[in-house]
C-alpha atoms as a PDB file:
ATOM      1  CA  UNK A   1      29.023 -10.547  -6.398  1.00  0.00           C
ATOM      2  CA  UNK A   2      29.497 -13.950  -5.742  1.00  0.00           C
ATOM      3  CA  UNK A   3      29.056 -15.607  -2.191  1.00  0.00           C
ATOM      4  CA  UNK A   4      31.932 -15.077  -0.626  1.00  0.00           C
ATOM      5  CA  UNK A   5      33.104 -16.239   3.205  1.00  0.00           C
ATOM      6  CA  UNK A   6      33.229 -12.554   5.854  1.00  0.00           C
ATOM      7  CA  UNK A   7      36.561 -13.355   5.809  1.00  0.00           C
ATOM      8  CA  UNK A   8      37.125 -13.141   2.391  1.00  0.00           C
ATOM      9  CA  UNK A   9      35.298 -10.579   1.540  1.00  0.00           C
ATOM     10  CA  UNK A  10      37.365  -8.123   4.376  1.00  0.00           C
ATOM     11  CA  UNK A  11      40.562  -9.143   2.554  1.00  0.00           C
ATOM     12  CA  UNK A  12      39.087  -8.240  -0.747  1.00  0.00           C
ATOM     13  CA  UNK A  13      37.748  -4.591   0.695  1.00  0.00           C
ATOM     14  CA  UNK A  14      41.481  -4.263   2.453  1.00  0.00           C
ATOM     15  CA  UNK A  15      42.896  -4.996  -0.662  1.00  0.00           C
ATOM     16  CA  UNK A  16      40.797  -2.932  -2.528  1.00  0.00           C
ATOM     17  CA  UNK A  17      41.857   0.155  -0.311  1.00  0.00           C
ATOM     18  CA  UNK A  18      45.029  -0.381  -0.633  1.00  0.00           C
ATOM     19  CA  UNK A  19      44.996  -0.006  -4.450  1.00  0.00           C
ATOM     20  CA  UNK A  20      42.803   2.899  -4.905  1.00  0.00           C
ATOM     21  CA  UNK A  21      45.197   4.730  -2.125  1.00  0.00           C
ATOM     22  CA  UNK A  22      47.571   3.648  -4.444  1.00  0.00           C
ATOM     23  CA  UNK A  23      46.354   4.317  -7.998  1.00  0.00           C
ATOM     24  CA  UNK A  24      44.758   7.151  -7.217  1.00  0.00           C
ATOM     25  CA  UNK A  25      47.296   9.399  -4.892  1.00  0.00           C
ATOM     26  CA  UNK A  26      44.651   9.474  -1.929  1.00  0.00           C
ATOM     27  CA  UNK A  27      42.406   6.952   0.343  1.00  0.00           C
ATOM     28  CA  UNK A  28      38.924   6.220  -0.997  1.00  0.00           C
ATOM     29  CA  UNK A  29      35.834   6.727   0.281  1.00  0.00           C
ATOM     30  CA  UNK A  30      33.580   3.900   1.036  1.00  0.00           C
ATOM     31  CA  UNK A  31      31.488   4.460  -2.504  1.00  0.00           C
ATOM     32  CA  UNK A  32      34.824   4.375  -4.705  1.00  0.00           C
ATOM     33  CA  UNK A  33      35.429   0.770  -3.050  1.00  0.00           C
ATOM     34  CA  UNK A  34      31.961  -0.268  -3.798  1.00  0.00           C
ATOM     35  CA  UNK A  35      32.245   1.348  -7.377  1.00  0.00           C
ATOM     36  CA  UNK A  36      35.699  -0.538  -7.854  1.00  0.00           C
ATOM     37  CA  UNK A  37      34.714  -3.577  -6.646  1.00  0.00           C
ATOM     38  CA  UNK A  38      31.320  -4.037  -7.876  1.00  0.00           C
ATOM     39  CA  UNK A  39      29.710  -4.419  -4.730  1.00  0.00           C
ATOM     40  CA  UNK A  40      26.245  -2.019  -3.556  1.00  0.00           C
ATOM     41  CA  UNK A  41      26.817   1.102  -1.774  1.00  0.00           C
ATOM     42  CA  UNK A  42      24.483  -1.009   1.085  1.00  0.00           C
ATOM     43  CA  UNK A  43      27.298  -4.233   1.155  1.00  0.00           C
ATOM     44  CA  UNK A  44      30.246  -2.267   0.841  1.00  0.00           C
ATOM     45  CA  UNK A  45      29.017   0.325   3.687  1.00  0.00           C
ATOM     46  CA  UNK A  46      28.049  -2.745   5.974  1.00  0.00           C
ATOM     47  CA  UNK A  47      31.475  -4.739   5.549  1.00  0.00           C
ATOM     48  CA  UNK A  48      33.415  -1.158   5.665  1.00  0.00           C
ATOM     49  CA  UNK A  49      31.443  -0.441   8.852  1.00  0.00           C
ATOM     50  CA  UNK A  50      32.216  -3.733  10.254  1.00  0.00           C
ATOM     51  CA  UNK A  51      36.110  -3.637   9.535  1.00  0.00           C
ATOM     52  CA  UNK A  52      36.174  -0.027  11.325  1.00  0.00           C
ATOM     53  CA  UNK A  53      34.259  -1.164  14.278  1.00  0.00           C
ATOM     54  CA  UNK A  54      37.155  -4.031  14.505  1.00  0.00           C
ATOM     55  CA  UNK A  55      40.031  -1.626  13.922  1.00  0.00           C
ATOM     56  CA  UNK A  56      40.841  -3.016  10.153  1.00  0.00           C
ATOM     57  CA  UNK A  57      40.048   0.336   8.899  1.00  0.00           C
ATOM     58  CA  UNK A  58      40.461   3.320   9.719  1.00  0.00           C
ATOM     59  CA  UNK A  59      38.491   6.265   8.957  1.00  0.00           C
ATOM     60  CA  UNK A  60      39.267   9.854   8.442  1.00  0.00           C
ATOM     61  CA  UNK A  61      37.017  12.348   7.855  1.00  0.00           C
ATOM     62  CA  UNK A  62      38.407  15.103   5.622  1.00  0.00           C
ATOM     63  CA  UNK A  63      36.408  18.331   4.081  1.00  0.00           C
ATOM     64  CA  UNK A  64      36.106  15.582   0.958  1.00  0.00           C
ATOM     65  CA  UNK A  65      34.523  13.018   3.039  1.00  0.00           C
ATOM     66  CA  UNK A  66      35.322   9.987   5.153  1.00  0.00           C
ATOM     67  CA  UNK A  67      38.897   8.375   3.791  1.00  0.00           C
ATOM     68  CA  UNK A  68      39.693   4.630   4.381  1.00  0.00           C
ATOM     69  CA  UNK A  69      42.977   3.814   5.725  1.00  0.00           C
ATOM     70  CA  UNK A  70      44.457  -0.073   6.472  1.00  0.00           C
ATOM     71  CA  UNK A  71      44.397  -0.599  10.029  1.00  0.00           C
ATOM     72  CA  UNK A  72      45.217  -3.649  12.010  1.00  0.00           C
ATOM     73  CA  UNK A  73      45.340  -6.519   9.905  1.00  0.00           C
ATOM     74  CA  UNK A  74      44.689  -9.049  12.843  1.00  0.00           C
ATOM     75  CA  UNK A  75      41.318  -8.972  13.683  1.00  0.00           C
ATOM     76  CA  UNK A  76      40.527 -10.313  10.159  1.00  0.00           C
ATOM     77  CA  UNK A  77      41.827 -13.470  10.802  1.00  0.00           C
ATOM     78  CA  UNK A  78      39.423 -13.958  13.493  1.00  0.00           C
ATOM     79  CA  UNK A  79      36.709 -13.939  11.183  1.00  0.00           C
ATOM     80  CA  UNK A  80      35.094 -17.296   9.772  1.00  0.00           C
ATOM     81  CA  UNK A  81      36.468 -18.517   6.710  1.00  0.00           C
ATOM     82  CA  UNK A  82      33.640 -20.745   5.826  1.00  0.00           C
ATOM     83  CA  UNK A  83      30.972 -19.737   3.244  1.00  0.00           C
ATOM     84  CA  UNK A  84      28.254 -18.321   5.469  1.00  0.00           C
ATOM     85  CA  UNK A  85      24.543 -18.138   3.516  1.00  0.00           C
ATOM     86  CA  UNK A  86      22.002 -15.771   4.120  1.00  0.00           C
ATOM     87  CA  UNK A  87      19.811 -18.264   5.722  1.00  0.00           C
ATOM     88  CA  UNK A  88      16.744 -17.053   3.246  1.00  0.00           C
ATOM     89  CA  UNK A  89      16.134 -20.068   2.041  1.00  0.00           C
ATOM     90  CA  UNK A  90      15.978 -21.988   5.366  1.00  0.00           C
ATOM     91  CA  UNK A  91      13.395 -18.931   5.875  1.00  0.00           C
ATOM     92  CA  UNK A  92      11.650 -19.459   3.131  1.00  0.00           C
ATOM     93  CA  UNK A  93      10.928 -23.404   3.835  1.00  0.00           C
ATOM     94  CA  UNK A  94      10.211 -22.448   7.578  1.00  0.00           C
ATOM     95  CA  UNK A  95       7.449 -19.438   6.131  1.00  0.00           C
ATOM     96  CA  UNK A  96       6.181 -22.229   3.348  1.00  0.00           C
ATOM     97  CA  UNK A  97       5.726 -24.665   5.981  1.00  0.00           C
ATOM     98  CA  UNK A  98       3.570 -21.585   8.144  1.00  0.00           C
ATOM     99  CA  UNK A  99       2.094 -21.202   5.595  1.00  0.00           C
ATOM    100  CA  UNK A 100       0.828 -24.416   4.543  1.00  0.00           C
ATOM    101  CA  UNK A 101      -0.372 -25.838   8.694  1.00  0.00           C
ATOM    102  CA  UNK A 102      -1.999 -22.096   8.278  1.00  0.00           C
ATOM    103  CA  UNK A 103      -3.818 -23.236   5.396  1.00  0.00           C
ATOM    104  CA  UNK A 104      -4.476 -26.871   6.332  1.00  0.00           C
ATOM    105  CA  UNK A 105      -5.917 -25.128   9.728  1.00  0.00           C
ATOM    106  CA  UNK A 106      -8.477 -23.106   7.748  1.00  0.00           C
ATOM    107  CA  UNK A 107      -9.534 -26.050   5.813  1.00  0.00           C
ATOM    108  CA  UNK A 108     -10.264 -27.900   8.819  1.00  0.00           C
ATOM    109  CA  UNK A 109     -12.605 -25.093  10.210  1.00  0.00           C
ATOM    110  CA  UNK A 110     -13.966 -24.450   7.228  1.00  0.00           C
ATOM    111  CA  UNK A 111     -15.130 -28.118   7.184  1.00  0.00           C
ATOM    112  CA  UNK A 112     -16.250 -27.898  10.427  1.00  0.00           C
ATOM    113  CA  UNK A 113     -18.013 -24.815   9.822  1.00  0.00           C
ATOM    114  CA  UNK A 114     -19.526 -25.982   6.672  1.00  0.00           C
ATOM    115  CA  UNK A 115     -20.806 -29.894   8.306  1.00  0.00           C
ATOM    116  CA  UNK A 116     -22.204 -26.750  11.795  1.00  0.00           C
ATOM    117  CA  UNK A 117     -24.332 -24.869   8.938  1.00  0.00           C
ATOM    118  CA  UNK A 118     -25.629 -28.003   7.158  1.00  0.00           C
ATOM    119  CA  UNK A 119     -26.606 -30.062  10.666  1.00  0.00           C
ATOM    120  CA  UNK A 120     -28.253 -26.746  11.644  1.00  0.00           C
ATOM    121  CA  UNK A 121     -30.300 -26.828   8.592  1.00  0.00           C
ATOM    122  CA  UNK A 122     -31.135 -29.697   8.591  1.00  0.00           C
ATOM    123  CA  UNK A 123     -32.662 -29.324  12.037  1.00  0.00           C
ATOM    124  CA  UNK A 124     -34.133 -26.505  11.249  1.00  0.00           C
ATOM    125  CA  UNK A 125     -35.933 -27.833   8.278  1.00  0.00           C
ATOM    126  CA  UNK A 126     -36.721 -31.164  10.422  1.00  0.00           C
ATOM    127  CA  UNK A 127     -38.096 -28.582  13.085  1.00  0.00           C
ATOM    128  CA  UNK A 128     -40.259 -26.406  10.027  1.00  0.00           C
ATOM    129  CA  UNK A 129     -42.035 -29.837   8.846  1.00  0.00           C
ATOM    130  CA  UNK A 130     -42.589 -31.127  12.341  1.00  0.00           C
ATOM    131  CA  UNK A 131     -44.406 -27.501  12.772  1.00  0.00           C
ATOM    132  CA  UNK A 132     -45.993 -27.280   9.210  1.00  0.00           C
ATOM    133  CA  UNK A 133     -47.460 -31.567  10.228  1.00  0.00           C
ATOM    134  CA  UNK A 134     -48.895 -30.250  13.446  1.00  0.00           C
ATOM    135  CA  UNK A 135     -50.541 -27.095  11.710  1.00  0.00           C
ATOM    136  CA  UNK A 136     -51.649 -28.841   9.036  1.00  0.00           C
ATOM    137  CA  UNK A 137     -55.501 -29.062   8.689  1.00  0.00           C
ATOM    138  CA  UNK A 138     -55.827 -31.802   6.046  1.00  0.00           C
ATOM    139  CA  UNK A 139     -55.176 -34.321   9.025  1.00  0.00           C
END
């Protein structure tokens, strides 16, 4: 489903009850909204949920299941009417740029690690000759 505004997308689910209640005799159930509109059982549930909590819908449990009514249409029009993205990708630059001060981090102690071994070798081999010249009997 296309990216739609959360005030949109109530009107669409709304709508969408109102025409299964009437092409079909009875209220639908949150799935046969999903299933009609093309949305996931997860979206529809989560915009469904959010329209009952604000009094849009109205749900009825029956020995078939929970029924969606139309409810108070006002409360929709509270809702913003821009285009709202997920923010993922404004996540996704944040983790990259984590991700790549992470990095530069362990390159710089790595490096610093690396130039710790190789002085200490070096002293250490400096120290083994000075050793092995004062030892040495040919002298």
């Amino acid at each position: 489903m296309a990216k739609m505004s959360p005030y949109d997308k109530a009107h669409l689910v709304v709508a969408a009850v109102r025409v299964l209640g009437h092409n079909n005799g009875v209220p639908p159930t949150a799935g046969d909204t999903a299933a009609f509109l093309g949305m996931t059982a997860e979206e529809a549930g989560a915009v469904v949920n959010a329209l009952k909590k604000s009094g849009v819908l109205v749900a009825v449990e029956s020995a078939a299941g929970e029924r969606l009514y139309p409810g108070e249409m006002a409360p929709i029009e509270e809702l913003p009417k821009d285009n709202q993205g997920s923010g993922m990708m404004e996540d996704l630059k944040k983790f990259e740029a984590e991700k790549k001060a992470q990095a530069e981090r362990f390159a710089a102690m790595t490096k610093k690690e690396d130039q710790r071994k190789k002085d200490l070798f070096s002293s250490l081999q400096a120290q083994l000759r000075d050793k092995i010249k004062s030892t040495d009997p040919e002298k």
